[in-house]
Protein backbone atom coordinates (compact mmCIF):
# COMPACT_ATOMS: atom_id res chain seq x y z
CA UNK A 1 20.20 30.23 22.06
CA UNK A 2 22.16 30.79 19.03
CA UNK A 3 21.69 28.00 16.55
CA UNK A 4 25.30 28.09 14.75
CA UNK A 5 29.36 28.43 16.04
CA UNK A 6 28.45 26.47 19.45
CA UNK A 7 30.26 23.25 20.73
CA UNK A 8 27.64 20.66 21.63
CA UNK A 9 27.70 17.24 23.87
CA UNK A 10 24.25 15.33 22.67
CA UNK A 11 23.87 11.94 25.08
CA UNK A 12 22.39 9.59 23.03
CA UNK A 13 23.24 11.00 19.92
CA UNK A 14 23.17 8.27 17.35
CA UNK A 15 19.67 7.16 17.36
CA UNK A 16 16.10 8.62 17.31
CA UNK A 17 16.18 11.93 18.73
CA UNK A 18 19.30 12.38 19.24
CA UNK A 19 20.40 11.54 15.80
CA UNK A 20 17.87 13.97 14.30
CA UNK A 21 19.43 16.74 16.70
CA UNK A 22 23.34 15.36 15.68
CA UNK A 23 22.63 15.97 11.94
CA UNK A 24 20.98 18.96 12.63
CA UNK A 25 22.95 20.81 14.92
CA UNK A 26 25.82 20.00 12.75
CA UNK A 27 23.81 21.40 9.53
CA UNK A 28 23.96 24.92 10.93
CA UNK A 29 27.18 25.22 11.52
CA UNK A 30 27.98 23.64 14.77
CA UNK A 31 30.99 21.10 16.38
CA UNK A 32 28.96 18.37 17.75
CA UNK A 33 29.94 15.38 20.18
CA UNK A 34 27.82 12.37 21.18
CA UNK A 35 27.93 10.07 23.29
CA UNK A 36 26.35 6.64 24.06
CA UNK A 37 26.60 2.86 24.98
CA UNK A 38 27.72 1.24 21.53
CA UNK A 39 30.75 1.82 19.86
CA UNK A 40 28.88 1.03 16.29
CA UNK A 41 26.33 2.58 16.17
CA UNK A 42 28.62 5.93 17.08
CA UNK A 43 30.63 4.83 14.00
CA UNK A 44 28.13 4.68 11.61
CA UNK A 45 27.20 8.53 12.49
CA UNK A 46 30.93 9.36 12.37
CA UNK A 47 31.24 7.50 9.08
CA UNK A 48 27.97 9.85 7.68
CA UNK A 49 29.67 13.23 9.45
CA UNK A 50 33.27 13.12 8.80
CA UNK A 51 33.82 16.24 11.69
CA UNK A 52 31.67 14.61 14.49
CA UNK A 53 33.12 13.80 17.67
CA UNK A 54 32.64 10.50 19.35
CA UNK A 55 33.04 9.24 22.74
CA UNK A 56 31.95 5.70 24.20
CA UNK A 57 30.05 6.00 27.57
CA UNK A 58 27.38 3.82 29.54
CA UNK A 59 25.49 6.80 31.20
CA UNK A 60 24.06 4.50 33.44
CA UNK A 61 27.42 4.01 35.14
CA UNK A 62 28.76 7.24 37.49
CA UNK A 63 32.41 6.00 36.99
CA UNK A 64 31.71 7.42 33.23
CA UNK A 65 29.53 9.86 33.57
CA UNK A 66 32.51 11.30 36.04
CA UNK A 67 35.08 10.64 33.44
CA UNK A 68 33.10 11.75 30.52
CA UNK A 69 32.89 15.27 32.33
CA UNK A 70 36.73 15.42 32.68
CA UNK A 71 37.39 13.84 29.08
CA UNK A 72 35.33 16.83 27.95
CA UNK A 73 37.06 19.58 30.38
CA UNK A 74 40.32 18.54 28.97
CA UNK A 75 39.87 18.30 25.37
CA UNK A 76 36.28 20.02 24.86
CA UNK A 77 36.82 22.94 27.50
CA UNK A 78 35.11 25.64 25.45
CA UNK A 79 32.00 23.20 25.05
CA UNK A 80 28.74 25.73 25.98
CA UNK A 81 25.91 23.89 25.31
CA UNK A 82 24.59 20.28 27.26
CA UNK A 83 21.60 18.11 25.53
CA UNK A 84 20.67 15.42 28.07
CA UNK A 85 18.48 13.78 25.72
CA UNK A 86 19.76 9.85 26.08
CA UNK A 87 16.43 8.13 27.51
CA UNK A 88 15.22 3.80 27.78
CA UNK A 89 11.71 3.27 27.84
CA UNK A 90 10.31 -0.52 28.83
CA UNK A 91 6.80 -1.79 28.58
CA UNK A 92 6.41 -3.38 31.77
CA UNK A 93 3.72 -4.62 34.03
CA UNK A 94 4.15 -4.44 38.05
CA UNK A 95 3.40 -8.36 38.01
CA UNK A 96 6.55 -8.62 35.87
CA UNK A 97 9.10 -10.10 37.70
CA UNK A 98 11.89 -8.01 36.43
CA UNK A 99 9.72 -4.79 37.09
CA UNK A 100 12.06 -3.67 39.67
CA UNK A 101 15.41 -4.02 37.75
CA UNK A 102 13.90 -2.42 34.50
CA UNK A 103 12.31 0.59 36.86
CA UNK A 104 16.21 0.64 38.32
CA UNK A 105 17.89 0.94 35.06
CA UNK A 106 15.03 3.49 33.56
CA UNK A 107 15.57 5.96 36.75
CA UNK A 108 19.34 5.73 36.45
CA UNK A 109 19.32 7.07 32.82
CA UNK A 110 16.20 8.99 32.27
CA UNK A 111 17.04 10.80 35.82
CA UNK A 112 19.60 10.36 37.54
CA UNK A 113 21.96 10.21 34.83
CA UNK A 114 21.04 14.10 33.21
CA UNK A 115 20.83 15.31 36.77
CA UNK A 116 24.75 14.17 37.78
CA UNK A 117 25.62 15.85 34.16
CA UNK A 118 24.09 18.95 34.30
CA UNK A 119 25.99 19.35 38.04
CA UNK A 120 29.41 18.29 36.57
CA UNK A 121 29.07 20.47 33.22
CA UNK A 122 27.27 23.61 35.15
CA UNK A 123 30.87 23.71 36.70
CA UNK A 124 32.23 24.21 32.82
CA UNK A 125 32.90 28.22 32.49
CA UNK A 126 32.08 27.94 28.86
CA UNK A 127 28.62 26.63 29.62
CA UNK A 128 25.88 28.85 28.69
CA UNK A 129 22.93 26.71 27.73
CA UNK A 130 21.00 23.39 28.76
CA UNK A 131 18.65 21.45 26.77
CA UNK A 132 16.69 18.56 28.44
CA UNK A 133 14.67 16.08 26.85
CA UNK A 134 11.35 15.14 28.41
CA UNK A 135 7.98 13.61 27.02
CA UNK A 136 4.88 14.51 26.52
CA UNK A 137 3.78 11.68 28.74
CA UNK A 138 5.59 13.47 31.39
CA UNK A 139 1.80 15.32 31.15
CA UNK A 140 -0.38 12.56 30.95
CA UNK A 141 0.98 8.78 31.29
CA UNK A 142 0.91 5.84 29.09
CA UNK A 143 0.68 3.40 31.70
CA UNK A 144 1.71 0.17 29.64
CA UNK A 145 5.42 2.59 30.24
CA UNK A 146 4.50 3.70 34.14
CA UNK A 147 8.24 4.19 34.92
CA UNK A 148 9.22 6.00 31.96
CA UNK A 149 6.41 8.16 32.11
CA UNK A 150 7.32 9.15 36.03
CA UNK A 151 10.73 9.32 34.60
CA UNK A 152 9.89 12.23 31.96
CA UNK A 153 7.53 13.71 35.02
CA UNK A 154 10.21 14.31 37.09
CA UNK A 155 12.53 15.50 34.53
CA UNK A 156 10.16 17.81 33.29
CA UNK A 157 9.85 19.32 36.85
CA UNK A 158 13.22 19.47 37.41
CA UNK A 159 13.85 21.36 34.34
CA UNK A 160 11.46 24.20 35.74
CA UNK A 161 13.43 24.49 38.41
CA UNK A 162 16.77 24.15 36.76
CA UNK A 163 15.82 27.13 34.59
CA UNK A 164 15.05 29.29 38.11
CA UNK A 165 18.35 27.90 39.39
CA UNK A 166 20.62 28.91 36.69
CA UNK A 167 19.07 32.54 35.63
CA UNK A 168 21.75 33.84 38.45
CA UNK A 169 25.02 31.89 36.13
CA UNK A 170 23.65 33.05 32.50
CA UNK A 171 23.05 29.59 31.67
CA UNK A 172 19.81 29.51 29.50
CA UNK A 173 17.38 26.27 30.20
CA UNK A 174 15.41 24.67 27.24
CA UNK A 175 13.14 21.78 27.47
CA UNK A 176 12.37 19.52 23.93
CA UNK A 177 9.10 18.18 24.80
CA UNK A 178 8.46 15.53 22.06
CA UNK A 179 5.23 13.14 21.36
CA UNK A 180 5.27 9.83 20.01
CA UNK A 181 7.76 9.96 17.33
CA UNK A 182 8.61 6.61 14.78
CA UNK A 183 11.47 5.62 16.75
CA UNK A 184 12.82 2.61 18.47
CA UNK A 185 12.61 3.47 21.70
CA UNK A 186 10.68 0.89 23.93
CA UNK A 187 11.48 -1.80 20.86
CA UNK A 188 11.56 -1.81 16.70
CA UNK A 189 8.04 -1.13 15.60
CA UNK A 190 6.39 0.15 18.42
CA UNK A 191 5.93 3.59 16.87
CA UNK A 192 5.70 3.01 13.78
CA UNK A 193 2.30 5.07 13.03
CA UNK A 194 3.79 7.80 14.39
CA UNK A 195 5.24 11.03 13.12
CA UNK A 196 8.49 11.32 11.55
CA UNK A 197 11.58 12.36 13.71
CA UNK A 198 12.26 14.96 10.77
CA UNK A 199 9.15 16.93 11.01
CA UNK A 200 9.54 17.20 14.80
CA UNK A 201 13.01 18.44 14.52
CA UNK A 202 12.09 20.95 11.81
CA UNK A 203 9.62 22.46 14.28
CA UNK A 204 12.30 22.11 17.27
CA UNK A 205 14.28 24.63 15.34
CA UNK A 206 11.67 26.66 14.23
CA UNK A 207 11.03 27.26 17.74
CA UNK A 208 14.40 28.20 18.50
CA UNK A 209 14.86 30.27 15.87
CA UNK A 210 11.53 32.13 17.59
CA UNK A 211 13.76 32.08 20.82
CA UNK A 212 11.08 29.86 22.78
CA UNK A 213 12.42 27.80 25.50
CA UNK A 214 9.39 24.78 25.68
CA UNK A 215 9.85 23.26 22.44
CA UNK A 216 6.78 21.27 21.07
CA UNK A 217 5.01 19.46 18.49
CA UNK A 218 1.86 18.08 17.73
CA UNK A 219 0.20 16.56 20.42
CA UNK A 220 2.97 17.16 23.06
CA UNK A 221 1.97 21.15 22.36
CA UNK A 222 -1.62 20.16 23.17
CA UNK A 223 -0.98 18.23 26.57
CA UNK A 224 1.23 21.03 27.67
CA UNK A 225 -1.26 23.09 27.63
CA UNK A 226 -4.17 21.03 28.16
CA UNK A 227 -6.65 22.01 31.75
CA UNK A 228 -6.66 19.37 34.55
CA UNK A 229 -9.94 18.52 33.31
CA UNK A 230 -8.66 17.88 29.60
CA UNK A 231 -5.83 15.95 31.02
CA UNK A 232 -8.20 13.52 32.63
CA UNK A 233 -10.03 12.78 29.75
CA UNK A 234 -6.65 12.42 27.73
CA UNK A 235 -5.72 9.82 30.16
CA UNK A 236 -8.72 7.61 29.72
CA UNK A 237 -8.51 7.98 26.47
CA UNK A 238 -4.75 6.57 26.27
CA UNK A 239 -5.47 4.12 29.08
CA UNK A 240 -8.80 2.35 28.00
């Protein structure tokens, strides 16, 4: 894709991730929108990047993910590229009690929340490029995070086949595959040790720049390319 002069809808753009891609994206040259759950933390961006675009939307409800489409076809019809990167992640056992409501809510945003967006914005003429958001654990699970991890399995395989699906429209398909970044998702703290959500974004773009389409870093770049056999032994060694 070309990395300046697009018009960009990031879910879950204020935070982690998405925040890194926000400030990015809008570093070379591009009109960025986000969207997500809580109208402050959306202002605080806006406050940092004066010609950001904000709109309030629970993903997990289809009522807005339906009217978020047609906000954007109204006032944002030339928009041409779609990051579904907005993602929950609980640490749950299948004793909990509340497993079943927290493996609800995790499928309706991590799945089928990007999957009802990319069919409403595929219908967008202007739409010429996709980027999903998966996991390295969609490789090899975590299984403190079962759900999430089936969650980032499924999205990864859908985005191979979303990539087939849309050669025939033009619409170019790139999956972000990051590792453990320090970020808050799953709770404040929790990844603390890890990498920085800088660095990973600086090698996101360098990647792009490159004109790859399976973006990775670090140990997400080993995993997806790791044997059956190496997987394995990468799964005993993260579930001891």
């Amino acid at each position: 894709m070309k990395l300046s002069n697009n018009k960009i809808l990031i879910t879950g753009g204020a935070t982690g991730i998405g925040l890194g891609l926000t400030e990015r994206f809008i570093q070379e040259n591009n009109q960025v929108i986000i969207c997500g759950r809580r109208k402050e933390a959306l202002q605080e961006v806006s406050d940092k990047f004066p010609g950001l675009i904000t709109k309030v939307c629970d993903l997990s409800e289809e009522s807005e993910r339906i009217e978020l489409y047609h906000w954007i076809a109204e006032h944002h019809s030339d928009l041409n590229v779609l990051v579904n990167n907005a993602g929950i992640q609980n640490w749950v056992d299948i004793s909990d009690e509340r497993f079943y409501d927290k493996a609800k809510s995790e499928i309706e945003i991590n799945v089928i929340a990007p999957l009802h967006l990319t069919s409403l914005f595929t219908g967008l003429q202007s739409l010429d490029t996709v980027i999903n958001v998966t996991s390295a654990l969609a490789f090899s699970p975590l299984t403190k995070v079962p759900v999430y991890c089936a969650t980032k399995a499924f999205f990864h395989s859908f985005t191979l086949s979303l990539r087939h699906l849309l050669k025939s429209k033009d619409i170019v398909v790139i999956e972000v595959i990051p590792p453990a970044l320090n970020t808050d998702l799953g709770g404040k703290g929790l990844h603390s040790e890890h990498p920085a959500v800088a660095d990973f974004i600086n090698a996101v773009f360098q990647q792009l720049k490159e004109g790859k389409n399976e973006l990775t870093f670090g140990y997400s770049e080993m995993l997806s390319k790791a044997t059956p056999t190496e997987i394995q032994g990468m799964f005993k060694r993260m579930n001891p």
